[in-house]
PDB file of N, CA and C in Angstrom:
ATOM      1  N   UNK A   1      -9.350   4.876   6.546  1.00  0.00           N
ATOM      2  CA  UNK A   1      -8.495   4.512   7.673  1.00  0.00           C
ATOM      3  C   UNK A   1      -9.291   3.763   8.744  1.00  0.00           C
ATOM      4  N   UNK A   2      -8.433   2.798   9.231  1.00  0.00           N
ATOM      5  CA  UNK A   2      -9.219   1.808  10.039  1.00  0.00           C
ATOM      6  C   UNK A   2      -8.945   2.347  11.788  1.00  0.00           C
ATOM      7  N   UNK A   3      -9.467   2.810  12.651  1.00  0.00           N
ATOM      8  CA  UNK A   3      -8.922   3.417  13.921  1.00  0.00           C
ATOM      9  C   UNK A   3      -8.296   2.245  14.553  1.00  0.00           C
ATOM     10  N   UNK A   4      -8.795   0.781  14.295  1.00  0.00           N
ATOM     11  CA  UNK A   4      -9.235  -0.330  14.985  1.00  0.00           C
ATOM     12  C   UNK A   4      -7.269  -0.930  14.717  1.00  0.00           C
ATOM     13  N   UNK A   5      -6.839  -0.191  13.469  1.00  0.00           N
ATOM     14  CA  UNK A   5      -5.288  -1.017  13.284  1.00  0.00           C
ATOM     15  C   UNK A   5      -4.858  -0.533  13.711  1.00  0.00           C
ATOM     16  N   UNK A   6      -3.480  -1.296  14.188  1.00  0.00           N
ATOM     17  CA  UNK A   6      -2.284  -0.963  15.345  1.00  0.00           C
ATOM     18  C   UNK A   6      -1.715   0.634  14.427  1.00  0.00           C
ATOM     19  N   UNK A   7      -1.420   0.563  13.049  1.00  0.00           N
ATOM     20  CA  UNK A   7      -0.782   1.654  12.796  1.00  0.00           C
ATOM     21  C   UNK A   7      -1.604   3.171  12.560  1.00  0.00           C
ATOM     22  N   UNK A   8      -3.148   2.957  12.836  1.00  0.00           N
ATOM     23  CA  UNK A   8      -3.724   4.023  12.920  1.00  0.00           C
ATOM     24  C   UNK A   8      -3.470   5.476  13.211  1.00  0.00           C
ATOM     25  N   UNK A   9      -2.783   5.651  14.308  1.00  0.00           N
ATOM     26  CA  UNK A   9      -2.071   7.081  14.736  1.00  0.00           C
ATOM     27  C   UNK A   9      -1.212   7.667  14.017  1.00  0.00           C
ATOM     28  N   UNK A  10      -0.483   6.725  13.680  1.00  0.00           N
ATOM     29  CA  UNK A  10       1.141   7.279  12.887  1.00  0.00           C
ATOM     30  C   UNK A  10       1.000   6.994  11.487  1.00  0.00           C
ATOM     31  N   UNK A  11      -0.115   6.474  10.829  1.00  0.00           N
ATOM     32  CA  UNK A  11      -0.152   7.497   9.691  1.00  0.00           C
ATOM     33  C   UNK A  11      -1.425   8.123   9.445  1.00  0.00           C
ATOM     34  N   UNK A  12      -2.161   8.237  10.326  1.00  0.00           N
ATOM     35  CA  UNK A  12      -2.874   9.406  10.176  1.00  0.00           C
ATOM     36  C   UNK A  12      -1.732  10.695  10.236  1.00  0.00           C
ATOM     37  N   UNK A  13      -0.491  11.114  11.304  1.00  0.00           N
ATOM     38  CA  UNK A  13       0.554  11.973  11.711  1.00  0.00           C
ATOM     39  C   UNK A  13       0.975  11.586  10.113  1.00  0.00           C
ATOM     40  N   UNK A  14       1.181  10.795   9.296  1.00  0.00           N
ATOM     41  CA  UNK A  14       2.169  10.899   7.789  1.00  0.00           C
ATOM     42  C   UNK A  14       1.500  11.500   7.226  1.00  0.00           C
ATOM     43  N   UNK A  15       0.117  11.521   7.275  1.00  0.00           N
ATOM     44  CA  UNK A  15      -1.054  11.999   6.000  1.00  0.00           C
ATOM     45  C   UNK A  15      -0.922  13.530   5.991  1.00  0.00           C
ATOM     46  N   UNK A  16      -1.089  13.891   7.710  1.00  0.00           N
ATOM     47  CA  UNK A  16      -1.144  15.458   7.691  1.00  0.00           C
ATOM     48  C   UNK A  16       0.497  15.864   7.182  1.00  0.00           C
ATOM     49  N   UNK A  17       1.184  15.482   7.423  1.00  0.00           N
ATOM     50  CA  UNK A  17       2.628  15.514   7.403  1.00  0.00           C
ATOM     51  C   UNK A  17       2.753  16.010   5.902  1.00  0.00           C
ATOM     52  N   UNK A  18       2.316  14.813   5.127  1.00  0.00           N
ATOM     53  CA  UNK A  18       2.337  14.552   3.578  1.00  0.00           C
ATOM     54  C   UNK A  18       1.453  16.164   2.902  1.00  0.00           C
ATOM     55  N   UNK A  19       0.310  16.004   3.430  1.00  0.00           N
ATOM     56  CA  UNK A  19      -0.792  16.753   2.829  1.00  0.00           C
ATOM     57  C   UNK A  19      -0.393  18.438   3.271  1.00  0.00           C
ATOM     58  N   UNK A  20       0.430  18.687   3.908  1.00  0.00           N
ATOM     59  CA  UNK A  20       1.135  20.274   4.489  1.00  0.00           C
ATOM     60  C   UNK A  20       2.622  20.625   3.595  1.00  0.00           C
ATOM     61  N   UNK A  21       2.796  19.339   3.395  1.00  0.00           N
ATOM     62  CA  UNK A  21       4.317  19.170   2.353  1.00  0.00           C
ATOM     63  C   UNK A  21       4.258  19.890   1.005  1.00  0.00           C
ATOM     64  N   UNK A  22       5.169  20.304   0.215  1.00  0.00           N
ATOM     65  CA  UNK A  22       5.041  20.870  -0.869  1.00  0.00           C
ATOM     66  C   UNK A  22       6.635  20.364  -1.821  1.00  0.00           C
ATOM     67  N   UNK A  23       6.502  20.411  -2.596  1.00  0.00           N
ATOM     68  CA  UNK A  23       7.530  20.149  -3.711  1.00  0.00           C
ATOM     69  C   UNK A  23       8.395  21.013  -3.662  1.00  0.00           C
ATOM     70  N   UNK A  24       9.115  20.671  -4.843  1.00  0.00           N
ATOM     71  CA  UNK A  24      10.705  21.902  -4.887  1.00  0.00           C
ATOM     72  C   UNK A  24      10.037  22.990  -5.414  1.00  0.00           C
ATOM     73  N   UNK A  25       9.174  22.983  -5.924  1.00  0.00           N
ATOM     74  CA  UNK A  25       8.403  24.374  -6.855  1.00  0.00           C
ATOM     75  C   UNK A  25       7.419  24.642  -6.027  1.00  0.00           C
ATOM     76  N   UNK A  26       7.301  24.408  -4.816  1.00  0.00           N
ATOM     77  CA  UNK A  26       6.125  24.630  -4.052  1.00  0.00           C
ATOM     78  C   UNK A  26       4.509  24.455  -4.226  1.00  0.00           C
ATOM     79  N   UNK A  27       4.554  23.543  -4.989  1.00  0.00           N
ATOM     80  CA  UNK A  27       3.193  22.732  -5.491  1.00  0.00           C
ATOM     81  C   UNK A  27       2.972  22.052  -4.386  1.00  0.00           C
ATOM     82  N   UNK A  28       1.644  21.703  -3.494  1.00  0.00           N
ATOM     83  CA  UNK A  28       1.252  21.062  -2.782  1.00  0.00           C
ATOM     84  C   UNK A  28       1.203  19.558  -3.436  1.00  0.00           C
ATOM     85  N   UNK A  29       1.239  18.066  -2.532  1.00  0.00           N
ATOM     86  CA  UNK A  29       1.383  17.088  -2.989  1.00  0.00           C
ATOM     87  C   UNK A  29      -0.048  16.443  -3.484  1.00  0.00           C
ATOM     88  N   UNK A  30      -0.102  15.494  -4.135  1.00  0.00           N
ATOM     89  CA  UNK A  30      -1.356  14.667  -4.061  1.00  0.00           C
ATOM     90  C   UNK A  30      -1.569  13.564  -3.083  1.00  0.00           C
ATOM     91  N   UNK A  31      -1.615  13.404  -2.058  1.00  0.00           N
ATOM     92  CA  UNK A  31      -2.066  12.147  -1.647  1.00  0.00           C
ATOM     93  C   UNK A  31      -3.412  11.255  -1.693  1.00  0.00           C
ATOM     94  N   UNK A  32      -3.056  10.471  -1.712  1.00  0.00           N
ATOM     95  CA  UNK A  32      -3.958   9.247  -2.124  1.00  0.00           C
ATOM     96  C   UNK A  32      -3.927   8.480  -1.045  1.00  0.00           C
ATOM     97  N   UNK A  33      -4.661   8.309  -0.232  1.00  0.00           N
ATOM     98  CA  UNK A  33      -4.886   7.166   1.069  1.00  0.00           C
ATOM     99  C   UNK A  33      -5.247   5.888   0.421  1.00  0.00           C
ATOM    100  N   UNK A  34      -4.756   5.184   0.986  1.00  0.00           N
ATOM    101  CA  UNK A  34      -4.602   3.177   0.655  1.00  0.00           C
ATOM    102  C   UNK A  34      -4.713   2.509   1.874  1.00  0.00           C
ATOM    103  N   UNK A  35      -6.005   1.699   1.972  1.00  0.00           N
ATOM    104  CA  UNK A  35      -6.396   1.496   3.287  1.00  0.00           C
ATOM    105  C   UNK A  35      -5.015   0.265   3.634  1.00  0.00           C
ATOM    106  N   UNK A  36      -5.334  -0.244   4.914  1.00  0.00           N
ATOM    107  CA  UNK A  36      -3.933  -1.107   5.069  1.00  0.00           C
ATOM    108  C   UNK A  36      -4.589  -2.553   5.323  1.00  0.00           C
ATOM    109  N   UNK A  37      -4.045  -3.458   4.680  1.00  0.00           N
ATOM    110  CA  UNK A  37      -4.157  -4.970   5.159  1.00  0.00           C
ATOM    111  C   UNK A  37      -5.122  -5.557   6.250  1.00  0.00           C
ATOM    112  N   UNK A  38      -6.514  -5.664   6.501  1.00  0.00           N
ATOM    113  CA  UNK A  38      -6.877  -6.323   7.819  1.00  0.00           C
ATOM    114  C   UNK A  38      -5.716  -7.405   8.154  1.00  0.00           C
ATOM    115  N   UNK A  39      -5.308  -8.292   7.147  1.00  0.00           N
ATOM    116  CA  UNK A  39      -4.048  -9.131   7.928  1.00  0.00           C
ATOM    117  C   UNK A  39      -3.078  -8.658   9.171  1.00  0.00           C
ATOM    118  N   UNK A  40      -3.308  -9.282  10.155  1.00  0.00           N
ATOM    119  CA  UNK A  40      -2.105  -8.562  11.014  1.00  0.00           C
ATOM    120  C   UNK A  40      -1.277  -9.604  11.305  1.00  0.00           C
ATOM    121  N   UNK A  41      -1.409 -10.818  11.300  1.00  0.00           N
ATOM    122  CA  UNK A  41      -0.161 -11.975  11.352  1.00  0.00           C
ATOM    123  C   UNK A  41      -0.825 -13.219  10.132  1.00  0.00           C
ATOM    124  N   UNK A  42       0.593 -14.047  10.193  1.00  0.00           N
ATOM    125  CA  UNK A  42       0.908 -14.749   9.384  1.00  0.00           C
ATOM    126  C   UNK A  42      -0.232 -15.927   9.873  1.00  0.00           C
ATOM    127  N   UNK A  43       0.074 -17.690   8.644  1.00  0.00           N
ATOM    128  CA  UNK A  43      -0.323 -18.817   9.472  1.00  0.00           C
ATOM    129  C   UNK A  43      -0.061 -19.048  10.402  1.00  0.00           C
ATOM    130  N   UNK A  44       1.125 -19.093  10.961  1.00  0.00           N
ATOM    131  CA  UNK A  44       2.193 -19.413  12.205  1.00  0.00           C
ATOM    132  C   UNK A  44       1.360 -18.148  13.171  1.00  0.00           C
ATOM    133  N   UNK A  45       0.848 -17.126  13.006  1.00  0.00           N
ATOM    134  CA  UNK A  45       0.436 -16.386  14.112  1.00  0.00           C
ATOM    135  C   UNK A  45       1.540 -15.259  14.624  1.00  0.00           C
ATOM    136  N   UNK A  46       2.547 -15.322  13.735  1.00  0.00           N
ATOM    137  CA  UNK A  46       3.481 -14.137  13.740  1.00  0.00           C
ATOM    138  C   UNK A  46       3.121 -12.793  13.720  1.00  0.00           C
ATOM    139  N   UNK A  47       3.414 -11.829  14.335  1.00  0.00           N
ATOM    140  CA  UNK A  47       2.738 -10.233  13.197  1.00  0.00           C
ATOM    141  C   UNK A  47       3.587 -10.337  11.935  1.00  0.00           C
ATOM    142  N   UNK A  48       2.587  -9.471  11.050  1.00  0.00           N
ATOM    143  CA  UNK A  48       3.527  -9.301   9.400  1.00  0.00           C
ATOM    144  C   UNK A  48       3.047  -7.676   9.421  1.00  0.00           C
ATOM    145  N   UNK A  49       3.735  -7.205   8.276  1.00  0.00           N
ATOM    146  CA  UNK A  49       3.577  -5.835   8.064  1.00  0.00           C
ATOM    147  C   UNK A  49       3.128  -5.706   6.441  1.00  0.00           C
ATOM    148  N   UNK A  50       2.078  -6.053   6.442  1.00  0.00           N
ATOM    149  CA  UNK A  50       1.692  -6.263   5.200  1.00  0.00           C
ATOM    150  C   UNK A  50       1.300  -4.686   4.748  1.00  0.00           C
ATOM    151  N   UNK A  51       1.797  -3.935   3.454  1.00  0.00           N
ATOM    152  CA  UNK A  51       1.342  -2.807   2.808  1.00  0.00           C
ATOM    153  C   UNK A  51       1.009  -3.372   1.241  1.00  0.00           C
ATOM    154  N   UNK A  52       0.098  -2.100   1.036  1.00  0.00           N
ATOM    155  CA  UNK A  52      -0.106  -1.877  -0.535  1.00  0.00           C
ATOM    156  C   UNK A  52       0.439  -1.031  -0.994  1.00  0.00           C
ATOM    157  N   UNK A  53       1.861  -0.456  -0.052  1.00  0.00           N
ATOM    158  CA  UNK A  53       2.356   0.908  -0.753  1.00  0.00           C
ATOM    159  C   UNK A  53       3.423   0.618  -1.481  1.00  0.00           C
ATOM    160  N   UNK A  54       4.444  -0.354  -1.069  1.00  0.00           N
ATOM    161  CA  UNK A  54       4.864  -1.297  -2.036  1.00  0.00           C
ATOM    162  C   UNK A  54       4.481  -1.968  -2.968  1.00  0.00           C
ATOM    163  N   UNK A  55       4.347  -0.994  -3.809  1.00  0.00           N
ATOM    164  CA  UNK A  55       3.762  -1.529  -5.133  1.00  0.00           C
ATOM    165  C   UNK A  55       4.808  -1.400  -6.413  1.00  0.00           C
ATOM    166  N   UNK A  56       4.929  -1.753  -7.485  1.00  0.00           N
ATOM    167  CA  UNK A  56       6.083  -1.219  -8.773  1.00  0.00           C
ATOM    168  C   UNK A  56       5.534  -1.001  -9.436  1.00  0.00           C
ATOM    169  N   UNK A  57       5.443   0.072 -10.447  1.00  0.00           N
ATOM    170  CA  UNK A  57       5.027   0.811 -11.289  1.00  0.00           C
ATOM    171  C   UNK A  57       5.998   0.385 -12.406  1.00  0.00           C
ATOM    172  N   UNK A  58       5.761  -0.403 -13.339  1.00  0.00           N
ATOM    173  CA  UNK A  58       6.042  -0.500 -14.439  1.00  0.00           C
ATOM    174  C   UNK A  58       5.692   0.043 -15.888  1.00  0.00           C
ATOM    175  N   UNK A  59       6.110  -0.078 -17.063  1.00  0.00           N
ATOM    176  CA  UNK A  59       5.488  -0.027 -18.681  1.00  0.00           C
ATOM    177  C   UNK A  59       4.381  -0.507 -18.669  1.00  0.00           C
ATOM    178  N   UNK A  60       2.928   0.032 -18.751  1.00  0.00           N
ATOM    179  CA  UNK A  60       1.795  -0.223 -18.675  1.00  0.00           C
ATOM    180  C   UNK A  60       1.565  -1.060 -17.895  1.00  0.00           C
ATOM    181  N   UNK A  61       2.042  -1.278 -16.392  1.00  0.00           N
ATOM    182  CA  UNK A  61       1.186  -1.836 -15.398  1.00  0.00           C
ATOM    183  C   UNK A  61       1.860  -1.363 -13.943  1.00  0.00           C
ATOM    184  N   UNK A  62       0.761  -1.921 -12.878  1.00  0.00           N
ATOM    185  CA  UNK A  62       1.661  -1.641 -11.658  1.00  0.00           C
ATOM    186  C   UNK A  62       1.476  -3.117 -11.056  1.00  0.00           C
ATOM    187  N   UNK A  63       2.273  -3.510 -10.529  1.00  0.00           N
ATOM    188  CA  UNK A  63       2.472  -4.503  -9.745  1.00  0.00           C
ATOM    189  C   UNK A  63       2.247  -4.448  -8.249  1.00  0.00           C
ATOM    190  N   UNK A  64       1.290  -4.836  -7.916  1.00  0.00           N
ATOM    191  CA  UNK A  64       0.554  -4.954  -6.565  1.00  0.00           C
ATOM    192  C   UNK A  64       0.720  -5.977  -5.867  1.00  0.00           C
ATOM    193  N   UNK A  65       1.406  -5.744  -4.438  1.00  0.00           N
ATOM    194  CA  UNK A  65       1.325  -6.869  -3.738  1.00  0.00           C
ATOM    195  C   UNK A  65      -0.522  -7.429  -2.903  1.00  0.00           C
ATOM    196  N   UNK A  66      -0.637  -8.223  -2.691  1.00  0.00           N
ATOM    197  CA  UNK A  66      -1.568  -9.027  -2.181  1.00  0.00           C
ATOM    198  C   UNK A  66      -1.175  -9.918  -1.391  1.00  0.00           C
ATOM    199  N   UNK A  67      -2.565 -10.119  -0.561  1.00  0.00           N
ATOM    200  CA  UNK A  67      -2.206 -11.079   0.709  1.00  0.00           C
ATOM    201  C   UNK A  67      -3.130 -11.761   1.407  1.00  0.00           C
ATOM    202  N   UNK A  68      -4.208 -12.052   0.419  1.00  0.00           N
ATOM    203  CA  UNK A  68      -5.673 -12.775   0.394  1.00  0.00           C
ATOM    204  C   UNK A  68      -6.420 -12.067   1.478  1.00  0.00           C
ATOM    205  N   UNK A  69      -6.035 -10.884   1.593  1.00  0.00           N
ATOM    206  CA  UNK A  69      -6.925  -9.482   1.999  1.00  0.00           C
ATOM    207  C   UNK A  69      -8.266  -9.416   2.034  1.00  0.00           C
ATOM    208  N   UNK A  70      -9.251  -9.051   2.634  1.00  0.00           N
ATOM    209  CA  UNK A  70     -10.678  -8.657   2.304  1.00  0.00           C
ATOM    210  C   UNK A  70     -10.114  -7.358   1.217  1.00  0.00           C
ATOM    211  N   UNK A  71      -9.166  -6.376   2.003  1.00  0.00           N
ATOM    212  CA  UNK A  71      -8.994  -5.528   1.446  1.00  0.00           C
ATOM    213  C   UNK A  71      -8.243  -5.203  -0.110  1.00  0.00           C
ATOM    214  N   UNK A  72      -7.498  -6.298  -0.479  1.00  0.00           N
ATOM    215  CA  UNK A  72      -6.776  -6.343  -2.120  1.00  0.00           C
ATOM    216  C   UNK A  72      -7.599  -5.687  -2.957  1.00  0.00           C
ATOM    217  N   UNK A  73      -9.085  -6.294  -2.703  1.00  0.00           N
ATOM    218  CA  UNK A  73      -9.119  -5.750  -4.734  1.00  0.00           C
ATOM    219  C   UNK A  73      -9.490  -3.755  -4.307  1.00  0.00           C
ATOM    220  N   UNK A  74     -10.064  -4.177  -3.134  1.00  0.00           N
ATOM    221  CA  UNK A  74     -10.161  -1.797  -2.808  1.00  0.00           C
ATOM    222  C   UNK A  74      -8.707  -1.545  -2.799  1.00  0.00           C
ATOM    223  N   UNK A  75      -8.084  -2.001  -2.634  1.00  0.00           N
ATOM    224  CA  UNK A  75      -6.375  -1.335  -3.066  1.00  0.00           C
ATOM    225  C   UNK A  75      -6.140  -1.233  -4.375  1.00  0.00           C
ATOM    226  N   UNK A  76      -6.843  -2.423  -4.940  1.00  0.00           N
ATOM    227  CA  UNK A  76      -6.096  -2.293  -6.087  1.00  0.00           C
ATOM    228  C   UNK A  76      -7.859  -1.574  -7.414  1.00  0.00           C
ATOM    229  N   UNK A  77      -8.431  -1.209  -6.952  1.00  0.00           N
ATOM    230  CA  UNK A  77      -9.360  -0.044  -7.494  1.00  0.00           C
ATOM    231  C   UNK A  77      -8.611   1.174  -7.187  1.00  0.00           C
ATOM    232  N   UNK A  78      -7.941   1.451  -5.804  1.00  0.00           N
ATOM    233  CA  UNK A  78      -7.799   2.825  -5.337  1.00  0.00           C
ATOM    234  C   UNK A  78      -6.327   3.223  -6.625  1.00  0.00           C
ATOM    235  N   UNK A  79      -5.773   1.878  -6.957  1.00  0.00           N
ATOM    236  CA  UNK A  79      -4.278   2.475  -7.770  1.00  0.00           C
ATOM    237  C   UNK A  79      -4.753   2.744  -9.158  1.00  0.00           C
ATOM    238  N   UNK A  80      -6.180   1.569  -9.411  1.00  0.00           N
ATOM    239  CA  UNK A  80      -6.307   1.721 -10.873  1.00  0.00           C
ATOM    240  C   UNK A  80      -7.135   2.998 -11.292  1.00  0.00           C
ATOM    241  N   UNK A  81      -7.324   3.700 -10.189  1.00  0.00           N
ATOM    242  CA  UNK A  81      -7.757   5.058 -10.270  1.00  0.00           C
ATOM    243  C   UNK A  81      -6.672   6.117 -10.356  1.00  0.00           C
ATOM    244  N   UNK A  82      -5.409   5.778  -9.529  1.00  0.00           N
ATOM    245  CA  UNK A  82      -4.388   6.942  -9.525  1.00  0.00           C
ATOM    246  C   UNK A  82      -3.454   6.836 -10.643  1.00  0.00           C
ATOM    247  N   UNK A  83      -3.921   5.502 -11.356  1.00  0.00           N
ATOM    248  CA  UNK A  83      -2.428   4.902 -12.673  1.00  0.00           C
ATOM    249  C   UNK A  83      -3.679   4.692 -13.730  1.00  0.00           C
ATOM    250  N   UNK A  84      -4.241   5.243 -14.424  1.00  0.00           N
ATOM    251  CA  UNK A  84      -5.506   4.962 -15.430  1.00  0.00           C
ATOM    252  C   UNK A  84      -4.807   4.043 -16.774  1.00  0.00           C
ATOM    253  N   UNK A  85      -3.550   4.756 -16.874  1.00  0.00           N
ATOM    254  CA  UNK A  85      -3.306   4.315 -17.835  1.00  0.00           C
ATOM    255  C   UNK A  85      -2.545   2.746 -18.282  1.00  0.00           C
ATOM    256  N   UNK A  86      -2.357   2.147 -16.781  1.00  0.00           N
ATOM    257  CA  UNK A  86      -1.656   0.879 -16.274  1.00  0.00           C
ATOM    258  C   UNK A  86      -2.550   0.125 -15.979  1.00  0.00           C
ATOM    259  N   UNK A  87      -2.617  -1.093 -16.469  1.00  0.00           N
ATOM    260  CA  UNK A  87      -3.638  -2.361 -15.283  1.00  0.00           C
ATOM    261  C   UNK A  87      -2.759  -2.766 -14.402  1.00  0.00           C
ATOM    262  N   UNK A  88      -3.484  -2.770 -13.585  1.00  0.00           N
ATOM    263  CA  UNK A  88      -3.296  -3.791 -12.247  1.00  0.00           C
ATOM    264  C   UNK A  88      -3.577  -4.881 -11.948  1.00  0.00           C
ATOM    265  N   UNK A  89      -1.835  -5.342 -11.928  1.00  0.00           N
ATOM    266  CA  UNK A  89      -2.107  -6.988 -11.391  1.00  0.00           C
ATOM    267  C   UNK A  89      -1.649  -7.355  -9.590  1.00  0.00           C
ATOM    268  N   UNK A  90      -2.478  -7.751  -8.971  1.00  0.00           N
ATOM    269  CA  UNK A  90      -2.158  -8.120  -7.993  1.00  0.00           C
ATOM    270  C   UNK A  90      -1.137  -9.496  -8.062  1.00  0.00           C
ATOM    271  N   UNK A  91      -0.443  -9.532  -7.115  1.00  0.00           N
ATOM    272  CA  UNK A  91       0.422 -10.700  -7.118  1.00  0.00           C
ATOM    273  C   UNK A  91       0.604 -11.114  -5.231  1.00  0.00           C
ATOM    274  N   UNK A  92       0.275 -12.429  -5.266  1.00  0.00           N
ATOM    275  CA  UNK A  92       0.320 -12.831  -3.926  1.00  0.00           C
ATOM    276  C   UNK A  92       1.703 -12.393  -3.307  1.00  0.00           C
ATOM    277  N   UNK A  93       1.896 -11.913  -2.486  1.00  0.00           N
ATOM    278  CA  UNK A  93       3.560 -11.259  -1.681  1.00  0.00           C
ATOM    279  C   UNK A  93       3.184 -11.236  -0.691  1.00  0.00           C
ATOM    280  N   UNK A  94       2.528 -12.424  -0.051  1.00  0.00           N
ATOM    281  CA  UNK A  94       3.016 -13.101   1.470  1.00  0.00           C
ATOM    282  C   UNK A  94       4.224 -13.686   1.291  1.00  0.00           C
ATOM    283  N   UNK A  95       4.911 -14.513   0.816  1.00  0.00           N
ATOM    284  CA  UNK A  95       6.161 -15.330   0.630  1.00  0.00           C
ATOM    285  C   UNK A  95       7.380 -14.000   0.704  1.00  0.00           C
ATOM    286  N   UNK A  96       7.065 -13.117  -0.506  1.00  0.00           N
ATOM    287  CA  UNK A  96       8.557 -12.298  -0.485  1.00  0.00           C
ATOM    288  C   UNK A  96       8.048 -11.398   1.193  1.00  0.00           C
ATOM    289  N   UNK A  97       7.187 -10.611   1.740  1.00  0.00           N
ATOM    290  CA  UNK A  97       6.706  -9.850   2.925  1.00  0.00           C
ATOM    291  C   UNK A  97       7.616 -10.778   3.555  1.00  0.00           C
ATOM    292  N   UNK A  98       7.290 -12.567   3.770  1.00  0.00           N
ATOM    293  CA  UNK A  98       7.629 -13.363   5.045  1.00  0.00           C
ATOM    294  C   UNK A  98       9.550 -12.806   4.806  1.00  0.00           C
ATOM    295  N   UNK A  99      10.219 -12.595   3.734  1.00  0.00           N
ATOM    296  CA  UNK A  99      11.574 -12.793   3.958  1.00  0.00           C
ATOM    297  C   UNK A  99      12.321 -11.395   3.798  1.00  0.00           C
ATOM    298  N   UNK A 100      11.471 -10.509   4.370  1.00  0.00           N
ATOM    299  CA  UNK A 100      11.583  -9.100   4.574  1.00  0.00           C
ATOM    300  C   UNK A 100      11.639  -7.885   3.294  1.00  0.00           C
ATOM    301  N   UNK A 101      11.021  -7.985   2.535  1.00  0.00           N
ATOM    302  CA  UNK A 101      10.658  -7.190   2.105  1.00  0.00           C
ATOM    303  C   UNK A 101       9.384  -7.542   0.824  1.00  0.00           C
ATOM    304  N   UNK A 102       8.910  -6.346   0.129  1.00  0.00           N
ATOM    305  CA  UNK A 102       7.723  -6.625  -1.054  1.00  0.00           C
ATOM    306  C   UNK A 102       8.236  -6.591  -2.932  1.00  0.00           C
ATOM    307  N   UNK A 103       7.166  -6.389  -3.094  1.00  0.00           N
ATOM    308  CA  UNK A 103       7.344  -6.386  -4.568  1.00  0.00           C
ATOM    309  C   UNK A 103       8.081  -4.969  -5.099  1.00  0.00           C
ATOM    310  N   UNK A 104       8.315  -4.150  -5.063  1.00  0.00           N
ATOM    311  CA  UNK A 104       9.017  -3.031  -5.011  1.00  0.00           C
ATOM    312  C   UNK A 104      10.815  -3.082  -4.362  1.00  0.00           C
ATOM    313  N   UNK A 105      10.914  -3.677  -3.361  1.00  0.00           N
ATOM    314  CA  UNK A 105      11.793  -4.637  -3.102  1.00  0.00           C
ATOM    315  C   UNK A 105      12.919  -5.583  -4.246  1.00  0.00           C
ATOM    316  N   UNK A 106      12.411  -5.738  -4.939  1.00  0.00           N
ATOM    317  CA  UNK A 106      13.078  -7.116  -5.567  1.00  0.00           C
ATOM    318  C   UNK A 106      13.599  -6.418  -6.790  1.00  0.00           C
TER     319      UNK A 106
END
């Protein structure tokens, strides 16, 4: 977690949230932290809300959005660790992000 990003507070508050949570059978959850986008605006200088949590999980793969990130390929190590059995393809999703929503989305 980056302290330095705007959404720092509020999901650090999801993590504990998440990590106190329990299932219908009362199994505690797994979470997996996914750092977030250094991107914070577009070319134009817009803010964007760029995530890696929007991702799709398909038949042997997951579909990862990207966004010429420093951070992409540590996102996409952190999934190919939680999905072993899927490769991961990143796919550029600045274009679908710009027209409101990601790859999970569509």
């Amino acid at each position: 977690p980056d302290p330095a990003h705007p959404d720092h507070a509020v999901c650090q508050e999801l993590v504990a949230i998440l990590r106190a949570a329990t299932d219908a059978q009362g199994r505690r959850l797994q979470v997996i932290e996914v750092p977030a986008p250094t991107v914070l605006h577009d070319e134009d200088g817009e803010p964007v809300d760029y995530s890696y949590i929007n991702h799709y999980v398909a038949n042997g793969a997951v579909i990862l959005c990207a966004f010429a990130d420093p951070r992409d390929e540590q996102a996409a190590a952190i999934l190919a660790e939680a999905y072993p059995d899927r490769t991961v393809e990143l796919v550029d999703a600045r274009e679908i992000f710009a027209n409101g929503g990601g790859i999970h989305c569509i």
